[in-house]
N, C-alpha and C. Protein backbone atom coordinates (compact mmCIF):
# COMPACT_ATOMS: atom_id res chain seq x y z
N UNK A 1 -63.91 26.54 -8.69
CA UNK A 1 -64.16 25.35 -7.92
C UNK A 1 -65.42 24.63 -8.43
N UNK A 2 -66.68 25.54 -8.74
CA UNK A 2 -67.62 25.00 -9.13
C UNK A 2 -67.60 24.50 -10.67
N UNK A 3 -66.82 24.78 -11.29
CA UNK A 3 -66.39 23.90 -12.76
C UNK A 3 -65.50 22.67 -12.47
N UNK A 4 -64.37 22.52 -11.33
CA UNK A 4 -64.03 21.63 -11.01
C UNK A 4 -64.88 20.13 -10.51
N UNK A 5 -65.64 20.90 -9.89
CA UNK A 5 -67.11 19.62 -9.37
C UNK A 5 -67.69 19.20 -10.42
N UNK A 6 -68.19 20.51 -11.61
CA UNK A 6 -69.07 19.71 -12.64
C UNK A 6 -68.20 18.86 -13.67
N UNK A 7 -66.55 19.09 -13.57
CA UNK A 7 -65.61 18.20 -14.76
C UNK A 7 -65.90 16.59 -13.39
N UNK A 8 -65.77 17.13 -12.42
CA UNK A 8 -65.71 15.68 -12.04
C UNK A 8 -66.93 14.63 -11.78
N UNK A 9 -68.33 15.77 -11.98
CA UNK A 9 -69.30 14.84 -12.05
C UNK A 9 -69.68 14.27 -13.38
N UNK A 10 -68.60 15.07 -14.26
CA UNK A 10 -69.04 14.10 -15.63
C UNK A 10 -68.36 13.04 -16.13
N UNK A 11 -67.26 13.17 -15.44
CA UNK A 11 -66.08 12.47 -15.36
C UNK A 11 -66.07 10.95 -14.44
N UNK A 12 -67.43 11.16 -13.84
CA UNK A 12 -67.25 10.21 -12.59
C UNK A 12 -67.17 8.51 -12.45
N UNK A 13 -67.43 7.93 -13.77
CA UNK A 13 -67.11 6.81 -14.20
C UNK A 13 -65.85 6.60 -14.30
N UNK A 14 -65.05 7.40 -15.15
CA UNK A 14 -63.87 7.15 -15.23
C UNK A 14 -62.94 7.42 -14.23
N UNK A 15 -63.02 8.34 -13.18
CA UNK A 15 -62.46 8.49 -11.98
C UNK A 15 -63.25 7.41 -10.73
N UNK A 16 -64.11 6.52 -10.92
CA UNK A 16 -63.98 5.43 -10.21
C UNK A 16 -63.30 4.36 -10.55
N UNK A 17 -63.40 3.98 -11.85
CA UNK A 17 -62.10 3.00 -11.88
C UNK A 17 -61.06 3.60 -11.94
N UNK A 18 -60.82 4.69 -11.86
CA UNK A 18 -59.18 5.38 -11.33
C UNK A 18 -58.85 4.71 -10.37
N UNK A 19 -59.60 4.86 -9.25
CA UNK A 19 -59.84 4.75 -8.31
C UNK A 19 -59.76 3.39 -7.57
N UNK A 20 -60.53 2.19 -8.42
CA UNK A 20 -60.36 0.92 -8.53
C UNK A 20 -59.17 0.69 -8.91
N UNK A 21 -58.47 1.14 -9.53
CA UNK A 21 -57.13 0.34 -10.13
C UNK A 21 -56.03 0.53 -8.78
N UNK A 22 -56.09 1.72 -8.67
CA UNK A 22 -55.61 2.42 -6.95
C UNK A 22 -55.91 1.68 -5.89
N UNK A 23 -56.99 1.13 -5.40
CA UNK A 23 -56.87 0.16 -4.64
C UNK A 23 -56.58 -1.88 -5.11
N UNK A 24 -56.78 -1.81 -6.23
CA UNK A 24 -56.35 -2.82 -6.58
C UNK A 24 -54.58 -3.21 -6.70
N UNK A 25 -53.77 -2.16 -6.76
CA UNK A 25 -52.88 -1.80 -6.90
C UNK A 25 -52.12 -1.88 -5.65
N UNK A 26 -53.04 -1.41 -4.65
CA UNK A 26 -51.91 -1.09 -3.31
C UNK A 26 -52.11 -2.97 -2.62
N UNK A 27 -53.50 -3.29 -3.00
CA UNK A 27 -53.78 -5.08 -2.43
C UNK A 27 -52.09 -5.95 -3.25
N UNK A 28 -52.24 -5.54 -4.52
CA UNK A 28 -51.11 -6.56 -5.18
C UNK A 28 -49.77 -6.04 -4.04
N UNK A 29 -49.72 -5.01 -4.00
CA UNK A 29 -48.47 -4.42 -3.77
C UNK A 29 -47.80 -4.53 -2.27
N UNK A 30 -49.21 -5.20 -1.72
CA UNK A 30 -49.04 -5.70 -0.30
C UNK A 30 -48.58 -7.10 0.05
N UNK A 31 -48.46 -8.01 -1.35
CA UNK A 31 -48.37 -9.35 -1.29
C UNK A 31 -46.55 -9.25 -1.46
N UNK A 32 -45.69 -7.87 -1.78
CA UNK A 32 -44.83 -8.20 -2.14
C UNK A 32 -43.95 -6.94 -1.04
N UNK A 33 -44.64 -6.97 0.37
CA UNK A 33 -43.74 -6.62 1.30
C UNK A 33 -43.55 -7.44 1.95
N UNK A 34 -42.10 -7.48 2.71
CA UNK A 34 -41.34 -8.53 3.10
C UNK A 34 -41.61 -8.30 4.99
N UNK A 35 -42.43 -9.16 5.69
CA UNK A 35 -43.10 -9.35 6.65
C UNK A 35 -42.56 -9.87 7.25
N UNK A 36 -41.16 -10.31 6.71
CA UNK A 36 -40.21 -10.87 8.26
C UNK A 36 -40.49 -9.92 9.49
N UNK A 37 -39.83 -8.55 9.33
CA UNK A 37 -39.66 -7.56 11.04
C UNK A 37 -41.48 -7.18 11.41
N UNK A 38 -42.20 -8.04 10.98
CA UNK A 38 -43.62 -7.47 11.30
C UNK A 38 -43.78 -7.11 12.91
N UNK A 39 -44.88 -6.55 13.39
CA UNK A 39 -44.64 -6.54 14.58
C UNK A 39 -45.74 -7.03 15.23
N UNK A 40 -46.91 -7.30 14.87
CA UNK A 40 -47.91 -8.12 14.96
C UNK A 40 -48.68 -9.42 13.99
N UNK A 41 -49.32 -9.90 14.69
CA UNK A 41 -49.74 -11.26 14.00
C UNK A 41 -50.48 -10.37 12.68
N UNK A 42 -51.55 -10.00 13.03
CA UNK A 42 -51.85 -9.49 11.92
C UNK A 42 -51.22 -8.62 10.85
N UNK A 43 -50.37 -8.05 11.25
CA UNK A 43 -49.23 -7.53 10.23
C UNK A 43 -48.99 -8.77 9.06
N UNK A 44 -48.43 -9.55 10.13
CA UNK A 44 -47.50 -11.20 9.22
C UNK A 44 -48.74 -11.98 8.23
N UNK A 45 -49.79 -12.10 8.79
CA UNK A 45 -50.62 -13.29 8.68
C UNK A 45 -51.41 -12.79 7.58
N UNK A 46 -51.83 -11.59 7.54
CA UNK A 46 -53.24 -10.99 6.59
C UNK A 46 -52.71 -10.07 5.69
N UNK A 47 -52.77 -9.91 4.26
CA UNK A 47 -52.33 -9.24 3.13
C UNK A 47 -52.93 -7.94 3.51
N UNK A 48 -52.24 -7.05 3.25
CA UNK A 48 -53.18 -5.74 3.12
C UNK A 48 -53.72 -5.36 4.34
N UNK A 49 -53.13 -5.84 5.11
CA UNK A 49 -53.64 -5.61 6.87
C UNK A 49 -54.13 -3.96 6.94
N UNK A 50 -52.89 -2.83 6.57
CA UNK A 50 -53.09 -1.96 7.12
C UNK A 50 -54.24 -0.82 6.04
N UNK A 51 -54.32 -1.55 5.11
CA UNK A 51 -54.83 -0.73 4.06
C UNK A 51 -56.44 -1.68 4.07
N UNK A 52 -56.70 -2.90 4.85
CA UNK A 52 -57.87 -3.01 5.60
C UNK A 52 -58.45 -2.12 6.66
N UNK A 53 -57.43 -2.32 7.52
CA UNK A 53 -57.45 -1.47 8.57
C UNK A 53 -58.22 0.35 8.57
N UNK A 54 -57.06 0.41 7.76
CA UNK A 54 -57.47 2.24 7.38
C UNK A 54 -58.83 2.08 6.67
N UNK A 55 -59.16 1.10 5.72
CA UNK A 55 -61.14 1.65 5.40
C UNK A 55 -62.02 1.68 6.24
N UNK A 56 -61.40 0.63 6.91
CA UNK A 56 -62.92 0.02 8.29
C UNK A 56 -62.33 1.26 9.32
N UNK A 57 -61.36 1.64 9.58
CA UNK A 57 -61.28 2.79 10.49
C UNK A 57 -62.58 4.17 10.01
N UNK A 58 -62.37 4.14 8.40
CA UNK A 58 -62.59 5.41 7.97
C UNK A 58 -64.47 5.59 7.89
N UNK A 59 -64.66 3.99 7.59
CA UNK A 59 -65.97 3.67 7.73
C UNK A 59 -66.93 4.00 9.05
N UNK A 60 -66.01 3.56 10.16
CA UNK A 60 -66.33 3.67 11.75
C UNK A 60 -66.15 5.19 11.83
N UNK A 61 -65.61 5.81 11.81
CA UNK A 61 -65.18 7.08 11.72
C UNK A 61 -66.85 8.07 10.80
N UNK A 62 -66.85 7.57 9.70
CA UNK A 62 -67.69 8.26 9.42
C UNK A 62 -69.68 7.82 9.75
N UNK A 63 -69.31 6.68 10.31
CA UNK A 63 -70.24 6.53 10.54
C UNK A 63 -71.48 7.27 12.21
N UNK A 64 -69.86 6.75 13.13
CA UNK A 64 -69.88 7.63 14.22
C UNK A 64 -70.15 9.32 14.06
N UNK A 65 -69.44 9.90 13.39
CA UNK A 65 -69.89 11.26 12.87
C UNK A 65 -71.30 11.59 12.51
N UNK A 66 -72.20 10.88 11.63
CA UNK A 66 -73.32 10.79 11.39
C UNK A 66 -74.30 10.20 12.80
N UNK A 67 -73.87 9.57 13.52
CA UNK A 67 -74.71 9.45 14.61
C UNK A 67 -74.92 10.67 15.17
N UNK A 68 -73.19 11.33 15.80
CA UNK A 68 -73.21 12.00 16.61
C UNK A 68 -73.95 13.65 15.52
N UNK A 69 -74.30 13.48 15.05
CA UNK A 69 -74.79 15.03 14.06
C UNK A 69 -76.21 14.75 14.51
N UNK A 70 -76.60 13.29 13.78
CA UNK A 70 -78.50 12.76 14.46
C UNK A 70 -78.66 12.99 15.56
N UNK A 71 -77.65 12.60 16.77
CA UNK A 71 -78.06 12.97 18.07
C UNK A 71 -78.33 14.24 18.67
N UNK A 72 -77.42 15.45 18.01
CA UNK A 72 -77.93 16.61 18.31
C UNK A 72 -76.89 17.37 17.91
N UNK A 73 -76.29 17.37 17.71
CA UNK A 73 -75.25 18.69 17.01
C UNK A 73 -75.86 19.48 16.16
N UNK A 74 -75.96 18.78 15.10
CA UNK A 74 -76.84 19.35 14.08
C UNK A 74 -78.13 20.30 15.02
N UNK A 75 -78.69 21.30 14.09
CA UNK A 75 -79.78 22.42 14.50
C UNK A 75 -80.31 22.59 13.57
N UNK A 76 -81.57 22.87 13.33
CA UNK A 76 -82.28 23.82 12.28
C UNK A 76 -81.78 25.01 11.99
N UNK A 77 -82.00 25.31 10.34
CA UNK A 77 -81.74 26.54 10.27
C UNK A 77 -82.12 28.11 10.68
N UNK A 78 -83.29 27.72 11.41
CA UNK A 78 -83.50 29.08 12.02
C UNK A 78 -83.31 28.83 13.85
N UNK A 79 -82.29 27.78 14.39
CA UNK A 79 -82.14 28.11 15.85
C UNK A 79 -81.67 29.15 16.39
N UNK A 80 -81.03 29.64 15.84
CA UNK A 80 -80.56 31.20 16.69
C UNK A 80 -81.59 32.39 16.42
N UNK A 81 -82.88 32.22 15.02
CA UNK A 81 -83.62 33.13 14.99
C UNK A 81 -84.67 33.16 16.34
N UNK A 82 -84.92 32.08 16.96
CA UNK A 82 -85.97 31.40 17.96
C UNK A 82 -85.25 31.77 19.40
């Protein structure tokens, strides 16, 4: 596993524009679904609705996580020694 991390930290230029082409890819690929049976406005109206949707979810998502760790979840490493 730990040779897997270091191929991919050397690698890591080229697996971001992997990465870029992958989302560039799913935006084109959204202009060419057929939005007649949509079921909301934003479905019909905005390209890439749901593959907007899912980052800003994932963003909120991880951002909330990081609050809730600052607020107190998180412990020092010696709380159970104390």
């Amino acid at each position: 596993m730990i040779q897997f991390i270091d191929y991919l930290k050397e690698k890591q230029q080229g697996i971001s524009y992997f990465f870029y082409f992958v989302i560039f890819a799913v935006i084109i690929g959204s202009f060419m679904v057929d939005t007649s049976h949509a079921h909301t406005w934003a479905e019909k109206n905005i390209p890439g609705f749901w593959s907007i949707f899912g980052v800003v979810s994932c963003f909120i998502l991880i951002f909330f996580a990081r609050w809730l760790a600052k607020a107190g979840i998180t412990k020092e490493e010696n709380y159970y020694d104390n």
